[in-house]
PDB file of N, CA and C in Angstrom:
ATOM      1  N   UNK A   1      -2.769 -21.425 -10.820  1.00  0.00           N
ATOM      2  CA  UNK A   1      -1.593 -20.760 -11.356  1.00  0.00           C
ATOM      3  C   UNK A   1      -1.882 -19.278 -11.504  1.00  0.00           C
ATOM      4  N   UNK A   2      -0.869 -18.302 -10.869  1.00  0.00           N
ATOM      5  CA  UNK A   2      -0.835 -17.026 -11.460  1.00  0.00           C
ATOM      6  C   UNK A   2      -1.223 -16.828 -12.820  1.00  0.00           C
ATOM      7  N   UNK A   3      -2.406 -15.697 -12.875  1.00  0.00           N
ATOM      8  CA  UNK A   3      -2.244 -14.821 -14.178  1.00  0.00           C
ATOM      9  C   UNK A   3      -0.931 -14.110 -14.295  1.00  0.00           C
ATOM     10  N   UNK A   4      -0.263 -14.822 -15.130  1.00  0.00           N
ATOM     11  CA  UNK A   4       1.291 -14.609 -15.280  1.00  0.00           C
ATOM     12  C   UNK A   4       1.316 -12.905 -16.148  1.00  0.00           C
ATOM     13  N   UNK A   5       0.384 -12.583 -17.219  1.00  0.00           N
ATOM     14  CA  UNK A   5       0.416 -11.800 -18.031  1.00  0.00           C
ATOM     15  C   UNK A   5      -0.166 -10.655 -17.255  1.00  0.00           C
ATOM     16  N   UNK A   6      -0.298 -10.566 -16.133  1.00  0.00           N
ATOM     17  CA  UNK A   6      -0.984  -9.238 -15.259  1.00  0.00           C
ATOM     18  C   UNK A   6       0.786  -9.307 -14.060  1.00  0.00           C
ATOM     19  N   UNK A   7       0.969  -8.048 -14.451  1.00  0.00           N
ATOM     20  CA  UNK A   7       1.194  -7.749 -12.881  1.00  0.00           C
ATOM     21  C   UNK A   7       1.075  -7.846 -11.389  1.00  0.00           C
ATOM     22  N   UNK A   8       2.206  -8.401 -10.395  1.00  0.00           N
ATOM     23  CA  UNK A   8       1.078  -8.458  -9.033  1.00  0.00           C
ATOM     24  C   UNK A   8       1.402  -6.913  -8.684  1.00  0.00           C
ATOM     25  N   UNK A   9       0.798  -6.118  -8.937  1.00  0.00           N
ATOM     26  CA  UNK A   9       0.997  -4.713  -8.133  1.00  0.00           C
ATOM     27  C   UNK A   9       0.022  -4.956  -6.893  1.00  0.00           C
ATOM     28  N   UNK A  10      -1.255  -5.093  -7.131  1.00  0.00           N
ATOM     29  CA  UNK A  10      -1.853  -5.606  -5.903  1.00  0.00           C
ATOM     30  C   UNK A  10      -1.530  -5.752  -4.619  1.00  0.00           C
ATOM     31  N   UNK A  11      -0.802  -7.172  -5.061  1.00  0.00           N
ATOM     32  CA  UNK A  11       0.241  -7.793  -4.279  1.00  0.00           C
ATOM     33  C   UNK A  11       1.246  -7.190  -3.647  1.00  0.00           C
ATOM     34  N   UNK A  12       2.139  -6.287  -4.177  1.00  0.00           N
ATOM     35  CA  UNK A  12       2.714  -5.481  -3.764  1.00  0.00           C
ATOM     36  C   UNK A  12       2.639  -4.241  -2.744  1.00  0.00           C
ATOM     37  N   UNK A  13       1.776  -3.777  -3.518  1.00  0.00           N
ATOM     38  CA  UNK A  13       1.219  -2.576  -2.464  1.00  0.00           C
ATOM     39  C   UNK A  13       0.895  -3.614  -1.045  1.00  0.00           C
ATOM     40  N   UNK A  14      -0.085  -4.305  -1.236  1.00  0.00           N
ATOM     41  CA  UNK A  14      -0.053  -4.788   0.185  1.00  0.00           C
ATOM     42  C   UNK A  14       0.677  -5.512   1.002  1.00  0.00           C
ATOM     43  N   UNK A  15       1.740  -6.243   0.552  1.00  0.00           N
ATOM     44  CA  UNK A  15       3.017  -6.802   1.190  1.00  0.00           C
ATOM     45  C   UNK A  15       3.792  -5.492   1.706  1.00  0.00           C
ATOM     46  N   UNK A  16       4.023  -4.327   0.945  1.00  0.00           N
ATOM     47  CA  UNK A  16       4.359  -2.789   1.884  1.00  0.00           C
ATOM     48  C   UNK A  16       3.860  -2.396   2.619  1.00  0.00           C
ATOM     49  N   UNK A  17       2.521  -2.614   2.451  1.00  0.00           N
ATOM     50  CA  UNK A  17       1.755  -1.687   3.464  1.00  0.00           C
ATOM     51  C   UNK A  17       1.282  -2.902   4.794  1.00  0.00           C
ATOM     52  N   UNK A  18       1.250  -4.129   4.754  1.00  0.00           N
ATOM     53  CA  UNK A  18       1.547  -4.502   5.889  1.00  0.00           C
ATOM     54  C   UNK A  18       2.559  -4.865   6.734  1.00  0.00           C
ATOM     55  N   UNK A  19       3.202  -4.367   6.222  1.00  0.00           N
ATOM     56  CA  UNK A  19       5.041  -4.285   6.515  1.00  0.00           C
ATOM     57  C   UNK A  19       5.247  -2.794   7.019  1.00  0.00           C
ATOM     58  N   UNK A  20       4.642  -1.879   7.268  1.00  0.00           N
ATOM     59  CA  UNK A  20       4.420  -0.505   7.873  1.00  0.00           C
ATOM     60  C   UNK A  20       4.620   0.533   7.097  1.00  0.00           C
ATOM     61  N   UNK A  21       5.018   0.251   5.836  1.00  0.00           N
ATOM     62  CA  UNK A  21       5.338   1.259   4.663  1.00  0.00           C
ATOM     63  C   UNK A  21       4.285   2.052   4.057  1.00  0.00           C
ATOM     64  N   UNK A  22       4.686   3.315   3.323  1.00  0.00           N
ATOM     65  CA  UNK A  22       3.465   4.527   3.071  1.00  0.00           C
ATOM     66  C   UNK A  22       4.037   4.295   1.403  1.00  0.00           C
ATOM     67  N   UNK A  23       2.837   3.883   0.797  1.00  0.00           N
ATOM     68  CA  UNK A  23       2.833   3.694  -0.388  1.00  0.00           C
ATOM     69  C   UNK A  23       2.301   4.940  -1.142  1.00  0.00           C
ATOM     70  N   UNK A  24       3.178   5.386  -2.392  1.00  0.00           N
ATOM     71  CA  UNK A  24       2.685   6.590  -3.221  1.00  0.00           C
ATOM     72  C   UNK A  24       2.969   5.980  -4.700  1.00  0.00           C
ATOM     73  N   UNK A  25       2.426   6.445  -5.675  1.00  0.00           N
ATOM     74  CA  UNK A  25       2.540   6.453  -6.978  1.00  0.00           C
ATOM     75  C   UNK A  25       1.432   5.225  -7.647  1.00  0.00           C
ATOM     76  N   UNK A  26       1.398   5.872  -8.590  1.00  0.00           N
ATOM     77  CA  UNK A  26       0.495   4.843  -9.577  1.00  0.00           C
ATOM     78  C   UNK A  26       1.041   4.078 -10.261  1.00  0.00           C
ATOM     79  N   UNK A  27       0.071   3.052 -11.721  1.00  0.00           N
ATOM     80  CA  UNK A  27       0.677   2.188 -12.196  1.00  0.00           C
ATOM     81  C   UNK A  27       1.915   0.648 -11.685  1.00  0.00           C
ATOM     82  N   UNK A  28       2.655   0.186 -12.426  1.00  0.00           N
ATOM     83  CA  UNK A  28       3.247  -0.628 -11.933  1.00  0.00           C
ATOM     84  C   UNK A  28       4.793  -0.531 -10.849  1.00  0.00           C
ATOM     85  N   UNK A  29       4.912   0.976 -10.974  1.00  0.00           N
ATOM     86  CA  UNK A  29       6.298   1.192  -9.898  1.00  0.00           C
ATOM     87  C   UNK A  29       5.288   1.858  -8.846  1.00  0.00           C
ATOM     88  N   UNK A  30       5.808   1.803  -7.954  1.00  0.00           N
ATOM     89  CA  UNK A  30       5.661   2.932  -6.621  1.00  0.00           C
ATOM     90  C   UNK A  30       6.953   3.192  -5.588  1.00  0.00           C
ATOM     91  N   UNK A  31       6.854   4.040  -4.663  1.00  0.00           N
ATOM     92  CA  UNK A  31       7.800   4.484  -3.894  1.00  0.00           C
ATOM     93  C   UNK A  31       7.261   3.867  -2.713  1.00  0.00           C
ATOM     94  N   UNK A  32       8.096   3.073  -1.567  1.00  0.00           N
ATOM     95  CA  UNK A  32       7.695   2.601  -0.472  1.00  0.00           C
ATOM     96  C   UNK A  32       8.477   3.216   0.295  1.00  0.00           C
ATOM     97  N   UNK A  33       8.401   3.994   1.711  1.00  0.00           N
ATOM     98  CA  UNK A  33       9.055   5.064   2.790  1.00  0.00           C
ATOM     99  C   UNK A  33       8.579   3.703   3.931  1.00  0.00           C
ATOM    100  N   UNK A  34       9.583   4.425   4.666  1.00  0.00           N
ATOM    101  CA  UNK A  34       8.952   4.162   6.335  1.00  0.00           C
ATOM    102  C   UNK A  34      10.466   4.333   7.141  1.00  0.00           C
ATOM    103  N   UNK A  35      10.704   5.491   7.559  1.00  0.00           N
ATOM    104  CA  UNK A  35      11.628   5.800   8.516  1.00  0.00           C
ATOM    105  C   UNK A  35      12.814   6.766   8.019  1.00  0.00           C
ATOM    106  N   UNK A  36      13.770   6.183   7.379  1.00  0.00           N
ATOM    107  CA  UNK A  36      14.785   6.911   6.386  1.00  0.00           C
ATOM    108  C   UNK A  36      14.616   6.366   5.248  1.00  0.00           C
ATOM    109  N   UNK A  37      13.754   5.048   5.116  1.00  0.00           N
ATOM    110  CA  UNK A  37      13.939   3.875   4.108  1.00  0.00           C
ATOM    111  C   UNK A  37      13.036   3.974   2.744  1.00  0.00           C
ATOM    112  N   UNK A  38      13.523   4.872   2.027  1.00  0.00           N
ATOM    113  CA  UNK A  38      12.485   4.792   0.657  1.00  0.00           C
ATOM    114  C   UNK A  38      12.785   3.699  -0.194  1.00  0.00           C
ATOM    115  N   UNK A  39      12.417   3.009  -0.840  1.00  0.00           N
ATOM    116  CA  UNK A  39      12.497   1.724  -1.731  1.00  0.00           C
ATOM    117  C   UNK A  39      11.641   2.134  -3.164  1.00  0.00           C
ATOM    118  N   UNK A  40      11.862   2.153  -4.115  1.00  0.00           N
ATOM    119  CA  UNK A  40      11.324   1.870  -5.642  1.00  0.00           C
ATOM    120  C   UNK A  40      10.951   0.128  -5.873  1.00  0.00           C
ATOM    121  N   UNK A  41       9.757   0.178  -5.877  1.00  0.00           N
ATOM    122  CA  UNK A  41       9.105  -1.215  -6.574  1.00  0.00           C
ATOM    123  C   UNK A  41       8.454  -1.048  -7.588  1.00  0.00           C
ATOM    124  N   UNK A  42       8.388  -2.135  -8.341  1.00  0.00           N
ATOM    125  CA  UNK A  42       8.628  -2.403  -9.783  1.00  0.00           C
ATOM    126  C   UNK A  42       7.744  -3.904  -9.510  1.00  0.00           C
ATOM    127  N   UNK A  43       6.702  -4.207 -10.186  1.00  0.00           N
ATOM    128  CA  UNK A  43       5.860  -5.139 -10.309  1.00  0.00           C
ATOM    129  C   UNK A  43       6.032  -5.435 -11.931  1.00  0.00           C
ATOM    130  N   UNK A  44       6.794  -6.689 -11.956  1.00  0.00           N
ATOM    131  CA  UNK A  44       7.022  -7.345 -13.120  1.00  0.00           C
ATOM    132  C   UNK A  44       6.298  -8.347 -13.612  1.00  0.00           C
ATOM    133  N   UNK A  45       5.896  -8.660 -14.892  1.00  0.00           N
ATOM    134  CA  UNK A  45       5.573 -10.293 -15.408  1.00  0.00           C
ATOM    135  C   UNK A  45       6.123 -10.694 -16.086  1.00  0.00           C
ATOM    136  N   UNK A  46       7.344 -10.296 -16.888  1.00  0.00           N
ATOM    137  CA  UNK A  46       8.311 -10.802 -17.578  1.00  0.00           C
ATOM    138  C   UNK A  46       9.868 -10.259 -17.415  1.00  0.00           C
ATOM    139  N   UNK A  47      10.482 -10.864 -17.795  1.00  0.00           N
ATOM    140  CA  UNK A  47      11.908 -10.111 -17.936  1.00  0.00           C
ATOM    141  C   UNK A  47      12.160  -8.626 -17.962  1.00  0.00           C
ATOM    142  N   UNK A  48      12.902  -7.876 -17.333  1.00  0.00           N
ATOM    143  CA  UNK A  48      12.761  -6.713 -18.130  1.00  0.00           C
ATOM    144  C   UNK A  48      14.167  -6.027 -17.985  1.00  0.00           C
ATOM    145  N   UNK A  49      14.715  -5.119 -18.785  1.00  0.00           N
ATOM    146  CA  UNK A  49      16.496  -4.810 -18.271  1.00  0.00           C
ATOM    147  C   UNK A  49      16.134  -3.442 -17.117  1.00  0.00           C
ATOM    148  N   UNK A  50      17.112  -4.066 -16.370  1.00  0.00           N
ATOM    149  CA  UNK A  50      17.670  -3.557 -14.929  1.00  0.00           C
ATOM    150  C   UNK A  50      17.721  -2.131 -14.986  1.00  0.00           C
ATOM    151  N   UNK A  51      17.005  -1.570 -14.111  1.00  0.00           N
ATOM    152  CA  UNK A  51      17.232   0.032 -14.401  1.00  0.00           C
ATOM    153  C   UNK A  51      18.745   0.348 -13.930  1.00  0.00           C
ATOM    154  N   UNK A  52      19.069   1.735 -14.477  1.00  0.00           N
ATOM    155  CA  UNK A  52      19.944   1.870 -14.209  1.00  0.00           C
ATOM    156  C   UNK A  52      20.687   2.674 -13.127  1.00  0.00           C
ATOM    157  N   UNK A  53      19.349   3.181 -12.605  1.00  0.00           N
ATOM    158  CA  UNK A  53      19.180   4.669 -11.511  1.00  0.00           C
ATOM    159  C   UNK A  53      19.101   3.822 -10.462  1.00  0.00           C
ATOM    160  N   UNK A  54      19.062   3.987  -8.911  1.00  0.00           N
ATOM    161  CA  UNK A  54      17.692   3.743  -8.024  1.00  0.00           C
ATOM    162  C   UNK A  54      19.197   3.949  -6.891  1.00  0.00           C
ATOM    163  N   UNK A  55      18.632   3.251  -5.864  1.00  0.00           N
ATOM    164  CA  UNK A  55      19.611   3.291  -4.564  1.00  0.00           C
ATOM    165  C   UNK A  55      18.963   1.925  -4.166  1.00  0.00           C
ATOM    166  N   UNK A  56      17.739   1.864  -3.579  1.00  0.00           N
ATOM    167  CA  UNK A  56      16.870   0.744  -3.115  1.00  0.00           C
ATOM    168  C   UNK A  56      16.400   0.162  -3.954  1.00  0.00           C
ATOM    169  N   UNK A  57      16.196  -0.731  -4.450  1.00  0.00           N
ATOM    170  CA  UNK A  57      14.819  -1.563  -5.489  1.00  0.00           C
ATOM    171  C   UNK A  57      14.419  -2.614  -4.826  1.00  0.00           C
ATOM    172  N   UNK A  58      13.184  -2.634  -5.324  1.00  0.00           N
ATOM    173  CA  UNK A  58      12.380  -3.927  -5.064  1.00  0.00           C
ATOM    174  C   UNK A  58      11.662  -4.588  -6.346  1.00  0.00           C
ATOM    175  N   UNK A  59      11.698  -5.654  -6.879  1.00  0.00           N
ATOM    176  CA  UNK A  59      11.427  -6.394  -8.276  1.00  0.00           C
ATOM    177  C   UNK A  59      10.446  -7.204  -7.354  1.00  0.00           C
ATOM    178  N   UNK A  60       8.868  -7.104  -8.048  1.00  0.00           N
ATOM    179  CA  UNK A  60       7.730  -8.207  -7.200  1.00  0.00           C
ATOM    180  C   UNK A  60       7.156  -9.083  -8.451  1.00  0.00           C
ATOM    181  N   UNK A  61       7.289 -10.240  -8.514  1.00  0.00           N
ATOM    182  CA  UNK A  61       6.787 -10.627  -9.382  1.00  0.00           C
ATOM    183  C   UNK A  61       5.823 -11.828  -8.959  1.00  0.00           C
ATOM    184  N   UNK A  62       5.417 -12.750  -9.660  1.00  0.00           N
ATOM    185  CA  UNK A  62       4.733 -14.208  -9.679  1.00  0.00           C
ATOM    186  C   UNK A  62       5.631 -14.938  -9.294  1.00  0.00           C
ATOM    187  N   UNK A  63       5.462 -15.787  -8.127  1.00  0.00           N
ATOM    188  CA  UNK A  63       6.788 -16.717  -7.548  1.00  0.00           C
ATOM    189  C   UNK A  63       7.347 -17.705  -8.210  1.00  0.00           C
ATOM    190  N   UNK A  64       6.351 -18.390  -9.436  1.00  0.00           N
ATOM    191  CA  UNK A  64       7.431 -19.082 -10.666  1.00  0.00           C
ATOM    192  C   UNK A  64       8.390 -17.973 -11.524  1.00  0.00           C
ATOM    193  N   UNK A  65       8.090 -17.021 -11.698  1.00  0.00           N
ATOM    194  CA  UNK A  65       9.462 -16.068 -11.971  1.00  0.00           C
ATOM    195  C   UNK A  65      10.464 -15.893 -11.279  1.00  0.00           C
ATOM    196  N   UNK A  66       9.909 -15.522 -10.409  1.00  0.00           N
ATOM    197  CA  UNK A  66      11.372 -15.169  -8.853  1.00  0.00           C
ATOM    198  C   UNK A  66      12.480 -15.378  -9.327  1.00  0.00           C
ATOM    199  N   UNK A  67      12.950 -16.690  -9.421  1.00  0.00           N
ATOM    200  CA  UNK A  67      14.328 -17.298  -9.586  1.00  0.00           C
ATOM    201  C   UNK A  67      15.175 -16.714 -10.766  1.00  0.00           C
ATOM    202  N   UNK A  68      14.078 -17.091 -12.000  1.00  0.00           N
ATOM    203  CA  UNK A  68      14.814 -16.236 -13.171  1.00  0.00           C
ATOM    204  C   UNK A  68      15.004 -14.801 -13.295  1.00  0.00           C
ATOM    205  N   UNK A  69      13.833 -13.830 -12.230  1.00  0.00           N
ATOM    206  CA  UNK A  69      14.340 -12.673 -12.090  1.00  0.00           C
ATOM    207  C   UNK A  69      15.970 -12.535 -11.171  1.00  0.00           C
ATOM    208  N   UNK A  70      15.852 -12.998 -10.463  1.00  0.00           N
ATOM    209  CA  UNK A  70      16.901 -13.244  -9.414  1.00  0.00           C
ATOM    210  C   UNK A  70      18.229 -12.947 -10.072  1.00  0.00           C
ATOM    211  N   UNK A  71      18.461 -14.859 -11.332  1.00  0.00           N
ATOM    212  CA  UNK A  71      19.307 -15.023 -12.031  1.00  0.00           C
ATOM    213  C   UNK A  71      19.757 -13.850 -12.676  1.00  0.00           C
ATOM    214  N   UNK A  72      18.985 -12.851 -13.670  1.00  0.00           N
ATOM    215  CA  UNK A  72      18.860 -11.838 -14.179  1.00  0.00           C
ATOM    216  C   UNK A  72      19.447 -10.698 -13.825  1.00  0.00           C
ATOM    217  N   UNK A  73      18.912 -10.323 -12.799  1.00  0.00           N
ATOM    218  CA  UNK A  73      19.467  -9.316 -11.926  1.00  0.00           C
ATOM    219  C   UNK A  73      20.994  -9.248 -11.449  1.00  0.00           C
ATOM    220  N   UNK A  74      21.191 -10.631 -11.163  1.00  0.00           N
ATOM    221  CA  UNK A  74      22.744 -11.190 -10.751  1.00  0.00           C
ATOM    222  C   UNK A  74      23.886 -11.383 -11.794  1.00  0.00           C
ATOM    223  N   UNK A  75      23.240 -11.301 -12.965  1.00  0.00           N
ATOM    224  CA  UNK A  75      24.389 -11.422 -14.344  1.00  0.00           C
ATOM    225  C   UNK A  75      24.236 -10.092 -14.323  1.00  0.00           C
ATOM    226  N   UNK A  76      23.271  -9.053 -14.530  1.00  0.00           N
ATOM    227  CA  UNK A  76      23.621  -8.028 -14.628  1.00  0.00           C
ATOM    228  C   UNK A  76      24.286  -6.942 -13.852  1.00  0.00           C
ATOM    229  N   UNK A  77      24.193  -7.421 -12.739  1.00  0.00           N
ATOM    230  CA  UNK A  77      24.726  -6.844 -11.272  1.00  0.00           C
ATOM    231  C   UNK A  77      25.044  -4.912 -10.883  1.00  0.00           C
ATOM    232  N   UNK A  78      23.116  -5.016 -11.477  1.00  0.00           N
ATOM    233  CA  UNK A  78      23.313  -3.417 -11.132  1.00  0.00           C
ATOM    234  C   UNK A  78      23.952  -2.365  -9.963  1.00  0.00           C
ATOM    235  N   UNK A  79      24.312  -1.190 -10.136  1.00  0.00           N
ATOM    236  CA  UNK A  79      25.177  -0.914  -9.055  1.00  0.00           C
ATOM    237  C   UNK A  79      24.303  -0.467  -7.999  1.00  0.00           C
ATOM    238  N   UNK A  80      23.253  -0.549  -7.446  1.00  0.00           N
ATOM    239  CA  UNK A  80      22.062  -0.278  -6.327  1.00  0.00           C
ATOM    240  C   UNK A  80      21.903  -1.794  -5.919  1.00  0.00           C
ATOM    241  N   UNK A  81      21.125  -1.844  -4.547  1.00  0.00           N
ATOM    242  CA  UNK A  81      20.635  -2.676  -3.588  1.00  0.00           C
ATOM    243  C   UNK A  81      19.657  -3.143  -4.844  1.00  0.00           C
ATOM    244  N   UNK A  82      19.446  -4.319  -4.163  1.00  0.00           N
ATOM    245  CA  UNK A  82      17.813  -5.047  -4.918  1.00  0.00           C
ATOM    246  C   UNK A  82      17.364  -6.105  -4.236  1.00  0.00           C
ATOM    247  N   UNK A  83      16.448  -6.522  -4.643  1.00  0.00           N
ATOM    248  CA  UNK A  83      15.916  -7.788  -3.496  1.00  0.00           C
ATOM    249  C   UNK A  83      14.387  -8.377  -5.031  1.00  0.00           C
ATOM    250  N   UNK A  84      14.189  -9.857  -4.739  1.00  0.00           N
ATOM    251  CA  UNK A  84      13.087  -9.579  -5.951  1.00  0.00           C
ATOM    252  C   UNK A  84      12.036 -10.439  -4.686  1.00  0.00           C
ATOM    253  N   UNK A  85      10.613 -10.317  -4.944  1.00  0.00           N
ATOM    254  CA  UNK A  85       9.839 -11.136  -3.924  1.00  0.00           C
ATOM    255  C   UNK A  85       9.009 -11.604  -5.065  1.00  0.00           C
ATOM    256  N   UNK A  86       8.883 -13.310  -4.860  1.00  0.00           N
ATOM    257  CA  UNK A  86       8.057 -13.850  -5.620  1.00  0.00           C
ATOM    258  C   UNK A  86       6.672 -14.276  -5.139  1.00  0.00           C
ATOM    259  N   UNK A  87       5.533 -14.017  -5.580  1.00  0.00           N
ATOM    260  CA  UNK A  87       4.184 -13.660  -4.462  1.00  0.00           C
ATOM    261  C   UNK A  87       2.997 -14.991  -5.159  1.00  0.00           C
ATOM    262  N   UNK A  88       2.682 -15.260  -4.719  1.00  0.00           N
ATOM    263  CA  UNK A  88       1.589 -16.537  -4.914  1.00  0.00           C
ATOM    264  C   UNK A  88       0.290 -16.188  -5.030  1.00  0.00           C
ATOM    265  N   UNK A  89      -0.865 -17.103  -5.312  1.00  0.00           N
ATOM    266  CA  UNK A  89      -1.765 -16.240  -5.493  1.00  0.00           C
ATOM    267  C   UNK A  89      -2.882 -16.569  -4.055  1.00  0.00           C
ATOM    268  N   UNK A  90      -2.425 -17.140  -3.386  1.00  0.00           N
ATOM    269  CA  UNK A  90      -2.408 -17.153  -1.777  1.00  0.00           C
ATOM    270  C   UNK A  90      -2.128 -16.140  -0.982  1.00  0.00           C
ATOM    271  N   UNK A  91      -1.254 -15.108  -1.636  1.00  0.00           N
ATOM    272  CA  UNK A  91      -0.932 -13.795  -0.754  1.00  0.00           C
ATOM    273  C   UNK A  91       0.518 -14.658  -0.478  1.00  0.00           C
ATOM    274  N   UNK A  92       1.057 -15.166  -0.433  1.00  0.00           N
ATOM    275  CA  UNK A  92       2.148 -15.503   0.196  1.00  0.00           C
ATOM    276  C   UNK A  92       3.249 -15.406  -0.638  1.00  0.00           C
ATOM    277  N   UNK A  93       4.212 -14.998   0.078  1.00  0.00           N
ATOM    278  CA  UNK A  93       5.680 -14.497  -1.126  1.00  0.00           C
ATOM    279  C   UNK A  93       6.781 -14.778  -0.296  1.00  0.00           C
ATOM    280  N   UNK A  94       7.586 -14.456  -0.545  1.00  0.00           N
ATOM    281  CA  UNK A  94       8.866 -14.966  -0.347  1.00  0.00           C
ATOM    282  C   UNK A  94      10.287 -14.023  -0.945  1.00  0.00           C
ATOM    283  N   UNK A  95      11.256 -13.611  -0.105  1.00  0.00           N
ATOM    284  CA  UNK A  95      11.738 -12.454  -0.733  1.00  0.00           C
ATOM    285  C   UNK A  95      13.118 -13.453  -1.215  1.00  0.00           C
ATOM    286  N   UNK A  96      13.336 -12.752  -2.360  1.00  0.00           N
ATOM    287  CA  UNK A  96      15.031 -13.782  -2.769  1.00  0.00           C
ATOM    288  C   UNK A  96      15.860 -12.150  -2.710  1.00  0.00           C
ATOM    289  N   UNK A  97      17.129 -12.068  -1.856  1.00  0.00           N
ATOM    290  CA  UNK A  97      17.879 -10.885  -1.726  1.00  0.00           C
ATOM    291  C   UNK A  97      18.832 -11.193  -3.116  1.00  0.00           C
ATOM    292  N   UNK A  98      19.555 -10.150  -3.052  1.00  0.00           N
ATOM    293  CA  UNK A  98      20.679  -9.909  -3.929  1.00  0.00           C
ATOM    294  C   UNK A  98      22.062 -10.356  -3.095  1.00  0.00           C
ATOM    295  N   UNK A  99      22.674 -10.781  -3.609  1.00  0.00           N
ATOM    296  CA  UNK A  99      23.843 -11.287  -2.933  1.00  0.00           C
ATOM    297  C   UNK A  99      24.692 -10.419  -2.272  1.00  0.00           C
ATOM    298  N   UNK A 100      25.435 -10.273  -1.266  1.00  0.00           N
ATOM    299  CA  UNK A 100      26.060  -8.776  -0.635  1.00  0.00           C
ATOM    300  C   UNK A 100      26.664  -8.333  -1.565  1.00  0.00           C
ATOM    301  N   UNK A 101      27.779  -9.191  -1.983  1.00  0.00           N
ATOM    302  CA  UNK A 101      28.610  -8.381  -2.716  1.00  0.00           C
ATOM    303  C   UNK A 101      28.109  -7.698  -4.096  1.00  0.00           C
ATOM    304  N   UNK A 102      26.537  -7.659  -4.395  1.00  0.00           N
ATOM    305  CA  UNK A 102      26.227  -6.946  -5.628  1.00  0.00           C
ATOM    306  C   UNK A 102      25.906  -5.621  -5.331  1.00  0.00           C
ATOM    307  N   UNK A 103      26.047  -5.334  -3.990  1.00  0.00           N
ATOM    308  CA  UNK A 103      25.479  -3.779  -4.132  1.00  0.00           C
ATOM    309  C   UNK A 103      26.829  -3.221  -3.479  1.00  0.00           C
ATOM    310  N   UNK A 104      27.634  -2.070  -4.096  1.00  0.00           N
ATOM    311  CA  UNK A 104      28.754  -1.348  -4.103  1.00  0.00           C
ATOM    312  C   UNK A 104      28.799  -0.626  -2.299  1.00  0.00           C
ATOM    313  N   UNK A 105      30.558  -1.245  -1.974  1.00  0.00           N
ATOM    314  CA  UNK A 105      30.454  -0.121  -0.986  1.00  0.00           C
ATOM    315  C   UNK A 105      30.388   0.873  -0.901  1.00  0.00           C
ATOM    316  N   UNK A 106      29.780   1.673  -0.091  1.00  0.00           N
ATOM    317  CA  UNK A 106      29.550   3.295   0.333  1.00  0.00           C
ATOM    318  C   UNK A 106      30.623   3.427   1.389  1.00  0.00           C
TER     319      UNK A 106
END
């Protein structure tokens, strides 16, 4: 079982960066680029309220969270893109998107 009470930032950074992305910033957020595509990730272990800024997000957590982040995200239905990936301690994750209609037309 995941150390639930740690962060996967780890995890994160390297699910970006083998995905072709240029990872910057410290601690538990970072900025992920690669083309026009900047993304804000956010390495969670518990609940936390929905920022309120961003354009892109990415929520990475422990894959027994996933779902309830998911749920979370979807009652609150911030006005930016989001996606949450729930990551194993296998390296293996799994991305749960946001439903279309939660991120506002442009």
């Amino acid at each position: 079982m995941a150390t639930v009470s740690t962060p996967p930032i780890e995890q994160a950074r390297s699910i970006f960066t083998d995905l072709g992305y240029a990872v910057s910033g410290d601690g538990r957020e970072f900025v992920a680029e690669r083309k026009w595509r900047a993304v804000r990730v956010t390495a969670l272990t518990d609940s936390a309220d929905a920022p309120d800024d961003g354009e892109m997000r990415c929520f990475v957590t422990w894959d027994e969270r996933a779902p309830d982040l998911r749920r979370e995200l979807r009652r609150a239905n911030p006005a930016y893109e989001w996606a949450v990936i729930g990551v194993r301690e296998s390296g293996d994750y799994e991305v749960l998107r946001a439903p279309s209609s939660a991120a506002p037309a442009v």
